[in-house]
N, C-alpha and C. Protein backbone atom coordinates (compact mmCIF):
# COMPACT_ATOMS: atom_id res chain seq x y z
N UNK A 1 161.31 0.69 135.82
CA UNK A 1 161.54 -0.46 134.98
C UNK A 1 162.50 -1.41 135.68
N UNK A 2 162.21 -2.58 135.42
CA UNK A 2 163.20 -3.80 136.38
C UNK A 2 164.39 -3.40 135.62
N UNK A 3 164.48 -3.37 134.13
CA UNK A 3 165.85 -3.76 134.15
C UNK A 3 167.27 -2.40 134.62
N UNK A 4 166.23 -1.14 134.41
CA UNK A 4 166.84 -0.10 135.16
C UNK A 4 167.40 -0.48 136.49
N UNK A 5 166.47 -1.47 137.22
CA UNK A 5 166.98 -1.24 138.76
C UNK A 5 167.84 -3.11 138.66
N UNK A 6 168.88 -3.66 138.00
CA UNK A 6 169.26 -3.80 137.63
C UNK A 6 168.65 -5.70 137.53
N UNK A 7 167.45 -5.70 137.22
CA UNK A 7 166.97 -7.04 136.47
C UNK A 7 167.19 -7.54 135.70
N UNK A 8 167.26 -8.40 135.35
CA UNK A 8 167.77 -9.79 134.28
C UNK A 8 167.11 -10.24 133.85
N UNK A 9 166.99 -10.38 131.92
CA UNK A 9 165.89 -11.20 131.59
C UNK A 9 167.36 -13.11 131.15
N UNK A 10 166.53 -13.99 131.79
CA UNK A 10 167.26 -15.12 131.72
C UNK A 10 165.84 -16.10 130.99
N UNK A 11 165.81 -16.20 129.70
CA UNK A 11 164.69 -17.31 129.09
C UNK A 11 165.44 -18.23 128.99
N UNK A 12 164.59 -18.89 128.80
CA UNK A 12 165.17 -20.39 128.30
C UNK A 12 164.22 -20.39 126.87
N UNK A 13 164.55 -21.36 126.20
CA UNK A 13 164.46 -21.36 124.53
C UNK A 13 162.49 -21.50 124.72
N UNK A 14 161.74 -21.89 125.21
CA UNK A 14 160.56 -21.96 125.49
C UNK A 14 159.91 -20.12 126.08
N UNK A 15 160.77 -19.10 126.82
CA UNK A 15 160.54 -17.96 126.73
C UNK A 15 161.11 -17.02 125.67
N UNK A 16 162.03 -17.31 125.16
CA UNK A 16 162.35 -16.44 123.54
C UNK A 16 160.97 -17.09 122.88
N UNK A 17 160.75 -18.20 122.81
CA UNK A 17 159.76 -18.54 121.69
C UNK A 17 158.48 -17.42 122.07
N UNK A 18 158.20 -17.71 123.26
CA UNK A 18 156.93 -16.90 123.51
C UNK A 18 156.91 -15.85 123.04
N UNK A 19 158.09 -15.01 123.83
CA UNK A 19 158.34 -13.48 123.37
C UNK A 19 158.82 -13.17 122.21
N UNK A 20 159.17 -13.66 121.12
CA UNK A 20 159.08 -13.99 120.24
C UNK A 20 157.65 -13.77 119.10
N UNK A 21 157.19 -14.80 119.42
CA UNK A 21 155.52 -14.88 119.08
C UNK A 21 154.98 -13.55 119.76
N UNK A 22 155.05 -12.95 121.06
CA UNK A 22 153.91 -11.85 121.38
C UNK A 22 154.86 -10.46 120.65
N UNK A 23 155.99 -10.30 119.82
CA UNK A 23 156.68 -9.13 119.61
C UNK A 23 156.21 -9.39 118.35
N UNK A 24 155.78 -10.59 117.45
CA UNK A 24 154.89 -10.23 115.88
C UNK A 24 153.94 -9.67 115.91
N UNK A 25 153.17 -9.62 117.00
CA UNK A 25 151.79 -9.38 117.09
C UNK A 25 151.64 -7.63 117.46
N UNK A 26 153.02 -7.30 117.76
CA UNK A 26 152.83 -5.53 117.95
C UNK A 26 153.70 -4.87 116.90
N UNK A 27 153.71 -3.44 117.75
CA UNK A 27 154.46 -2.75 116.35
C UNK A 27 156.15 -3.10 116.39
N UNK A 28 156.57 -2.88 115.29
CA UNK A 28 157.78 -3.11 115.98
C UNK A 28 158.75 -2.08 116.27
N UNK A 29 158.61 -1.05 116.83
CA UNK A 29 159.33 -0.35 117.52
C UNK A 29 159.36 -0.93 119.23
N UNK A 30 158.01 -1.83 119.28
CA UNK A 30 158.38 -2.20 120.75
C UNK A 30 159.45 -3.59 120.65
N UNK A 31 159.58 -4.24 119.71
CA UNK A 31 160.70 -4.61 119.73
C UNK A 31 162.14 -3.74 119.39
N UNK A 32 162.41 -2.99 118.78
CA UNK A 32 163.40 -2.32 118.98
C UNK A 32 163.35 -1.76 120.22
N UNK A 33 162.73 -1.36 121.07
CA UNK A 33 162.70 -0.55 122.49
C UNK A 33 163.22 -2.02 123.18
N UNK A 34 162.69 -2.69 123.13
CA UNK A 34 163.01 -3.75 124.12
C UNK A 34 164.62 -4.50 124.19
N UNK A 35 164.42 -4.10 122.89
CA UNK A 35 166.05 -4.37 122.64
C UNK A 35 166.92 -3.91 123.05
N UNK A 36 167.25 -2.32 123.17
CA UNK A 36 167.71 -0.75 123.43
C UNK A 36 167.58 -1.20 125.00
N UNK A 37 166.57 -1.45 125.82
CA UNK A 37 166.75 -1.40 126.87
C UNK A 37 167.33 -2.68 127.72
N UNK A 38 167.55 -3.57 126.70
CA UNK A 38 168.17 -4.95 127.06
C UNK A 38 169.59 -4.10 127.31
N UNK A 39 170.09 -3.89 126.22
CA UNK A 39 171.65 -3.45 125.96
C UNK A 39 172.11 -2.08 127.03
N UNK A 40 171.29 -0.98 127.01
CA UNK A 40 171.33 -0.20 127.69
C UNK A 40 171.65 -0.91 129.44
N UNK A 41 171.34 -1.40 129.77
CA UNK A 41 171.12 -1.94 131.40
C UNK A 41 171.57 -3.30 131.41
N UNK A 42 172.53 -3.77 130.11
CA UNK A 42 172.72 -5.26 130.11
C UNK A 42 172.06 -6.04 130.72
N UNK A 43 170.91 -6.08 130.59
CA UNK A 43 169.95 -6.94 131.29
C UNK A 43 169.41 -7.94 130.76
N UNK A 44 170.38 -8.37 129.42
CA UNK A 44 170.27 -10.05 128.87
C UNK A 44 171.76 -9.93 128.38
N UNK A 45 171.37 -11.60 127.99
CA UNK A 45 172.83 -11.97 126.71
C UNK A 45 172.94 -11.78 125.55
N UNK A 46 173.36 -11.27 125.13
CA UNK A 46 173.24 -11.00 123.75
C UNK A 46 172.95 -11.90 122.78
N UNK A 47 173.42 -13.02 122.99
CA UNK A 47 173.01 -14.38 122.55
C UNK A 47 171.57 -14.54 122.39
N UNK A 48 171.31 -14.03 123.95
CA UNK A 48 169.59 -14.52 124.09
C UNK A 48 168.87 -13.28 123.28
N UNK A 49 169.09 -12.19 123.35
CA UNK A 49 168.56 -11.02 122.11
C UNK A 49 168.71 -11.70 120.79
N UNK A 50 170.06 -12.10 120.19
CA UNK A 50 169.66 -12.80 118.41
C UNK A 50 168.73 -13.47 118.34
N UNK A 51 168.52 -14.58 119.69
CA UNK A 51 167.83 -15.56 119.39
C UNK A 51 166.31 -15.02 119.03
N UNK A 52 166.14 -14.34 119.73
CA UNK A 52 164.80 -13.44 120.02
C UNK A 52 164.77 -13.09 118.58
N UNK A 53 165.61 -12.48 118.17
CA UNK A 53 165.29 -11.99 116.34
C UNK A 53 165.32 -12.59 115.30
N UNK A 54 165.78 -14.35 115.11
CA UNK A 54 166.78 -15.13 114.21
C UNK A 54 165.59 -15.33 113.52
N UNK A 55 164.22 -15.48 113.10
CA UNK A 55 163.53 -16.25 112.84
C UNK A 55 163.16 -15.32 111.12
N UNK A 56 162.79 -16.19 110.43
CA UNK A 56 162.32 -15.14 109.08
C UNK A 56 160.90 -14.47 109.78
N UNK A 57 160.10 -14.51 110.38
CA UNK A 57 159.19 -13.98 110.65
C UNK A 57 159.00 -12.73 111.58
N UNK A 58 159.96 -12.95 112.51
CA UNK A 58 160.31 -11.66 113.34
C UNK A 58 160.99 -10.56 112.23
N UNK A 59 162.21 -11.51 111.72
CA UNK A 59 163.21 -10.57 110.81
C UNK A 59 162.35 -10.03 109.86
N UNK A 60 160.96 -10.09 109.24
CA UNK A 60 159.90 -9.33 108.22
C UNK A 60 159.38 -8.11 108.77
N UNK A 61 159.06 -8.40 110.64
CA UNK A 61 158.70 -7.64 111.30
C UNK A 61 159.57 -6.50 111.52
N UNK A 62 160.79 -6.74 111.75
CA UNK A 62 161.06 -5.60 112.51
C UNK A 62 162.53 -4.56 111.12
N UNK A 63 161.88 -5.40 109.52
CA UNK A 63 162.65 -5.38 108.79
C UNK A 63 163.30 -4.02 108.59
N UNK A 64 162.57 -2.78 108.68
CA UNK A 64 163.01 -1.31 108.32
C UNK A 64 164.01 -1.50 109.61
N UNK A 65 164.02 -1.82 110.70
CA UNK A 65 165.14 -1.62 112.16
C UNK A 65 166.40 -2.47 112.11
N UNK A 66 166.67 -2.92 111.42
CA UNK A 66 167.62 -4.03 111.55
C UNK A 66 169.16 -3.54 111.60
N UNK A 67 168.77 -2.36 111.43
CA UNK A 67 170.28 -1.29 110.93
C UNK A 67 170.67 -0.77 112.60
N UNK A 68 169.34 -0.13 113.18
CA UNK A 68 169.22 0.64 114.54
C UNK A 68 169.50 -0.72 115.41
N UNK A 69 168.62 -2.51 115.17
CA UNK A 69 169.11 -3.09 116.14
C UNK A 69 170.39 -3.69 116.27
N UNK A 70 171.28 -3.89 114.77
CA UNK A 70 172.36 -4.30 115.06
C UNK A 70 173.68 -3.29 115.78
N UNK A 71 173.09 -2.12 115.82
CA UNK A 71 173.57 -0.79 116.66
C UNK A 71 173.77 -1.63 117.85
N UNK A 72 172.88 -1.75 118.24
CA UNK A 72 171.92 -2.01 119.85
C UNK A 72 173.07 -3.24 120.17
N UNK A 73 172.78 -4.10 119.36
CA UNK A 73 173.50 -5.53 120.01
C UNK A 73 175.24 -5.72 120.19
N UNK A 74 175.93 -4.35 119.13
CA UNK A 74 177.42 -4.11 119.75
C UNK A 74 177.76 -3.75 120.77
N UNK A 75 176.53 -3.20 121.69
CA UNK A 75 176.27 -2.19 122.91
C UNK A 75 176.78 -3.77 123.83
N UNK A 76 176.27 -4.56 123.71
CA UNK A 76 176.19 -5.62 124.62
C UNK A 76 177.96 -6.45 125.22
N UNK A 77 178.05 -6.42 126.27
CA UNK A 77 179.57 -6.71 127.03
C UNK A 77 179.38 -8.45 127.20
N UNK A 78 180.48 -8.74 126.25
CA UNK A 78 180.75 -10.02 126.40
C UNK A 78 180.82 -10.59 127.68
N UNK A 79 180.22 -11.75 128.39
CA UNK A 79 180.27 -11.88 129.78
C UNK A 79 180.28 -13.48 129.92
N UNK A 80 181.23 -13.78 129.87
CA UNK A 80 181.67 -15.08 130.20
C UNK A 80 180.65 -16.43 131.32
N UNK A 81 180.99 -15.27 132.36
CA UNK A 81 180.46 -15.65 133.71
C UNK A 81 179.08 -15.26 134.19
N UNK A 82 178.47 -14.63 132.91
CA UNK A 82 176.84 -14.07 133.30
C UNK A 82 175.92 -15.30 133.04
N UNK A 83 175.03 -15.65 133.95
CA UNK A 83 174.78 -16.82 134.10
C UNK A 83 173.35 -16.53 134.57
């Protein structure tokens, strides 16, 4: 997995939207996985993970997880300079 070997997801508001849109369309444990492995390998901003979830339509989706992802997103190291 990229972000194991230490990859970066960096969207801009046009790739949250996408990924976004393709994480309604599955189950949502693959959004909770995707999440888990964001935080696990800090391999986004945490910022850019809410954004990914803020929407009422995602938040319906992934509604039973919301407990396990806000777990996930304390995991995440404030980073000033991550860019």
């Amino acid at each position: 997995m990229l972000s194991e070997a230490g990859g970066k997801w960096r969207p801009d508001e046009s790739d949250i939207k996408s990924a976004r849109q393709s994480l309604t369309k599955m189950k949502p444990e693959y959004t909770v996985e995707f999440i888990s492995l964001m935080a696990r390998f800090q391999a986004a901003r945490r910022q850019d993970v809410e954004g990914l979830i803020r929407t009422p339509t995602i938040k319906k989706v992934i509604g039973k997880y919301c407990r396990r992802i806000d777990e996930q997103l304390e995991l995440f190291v404030v980073d000033d300079d991550w860019t």
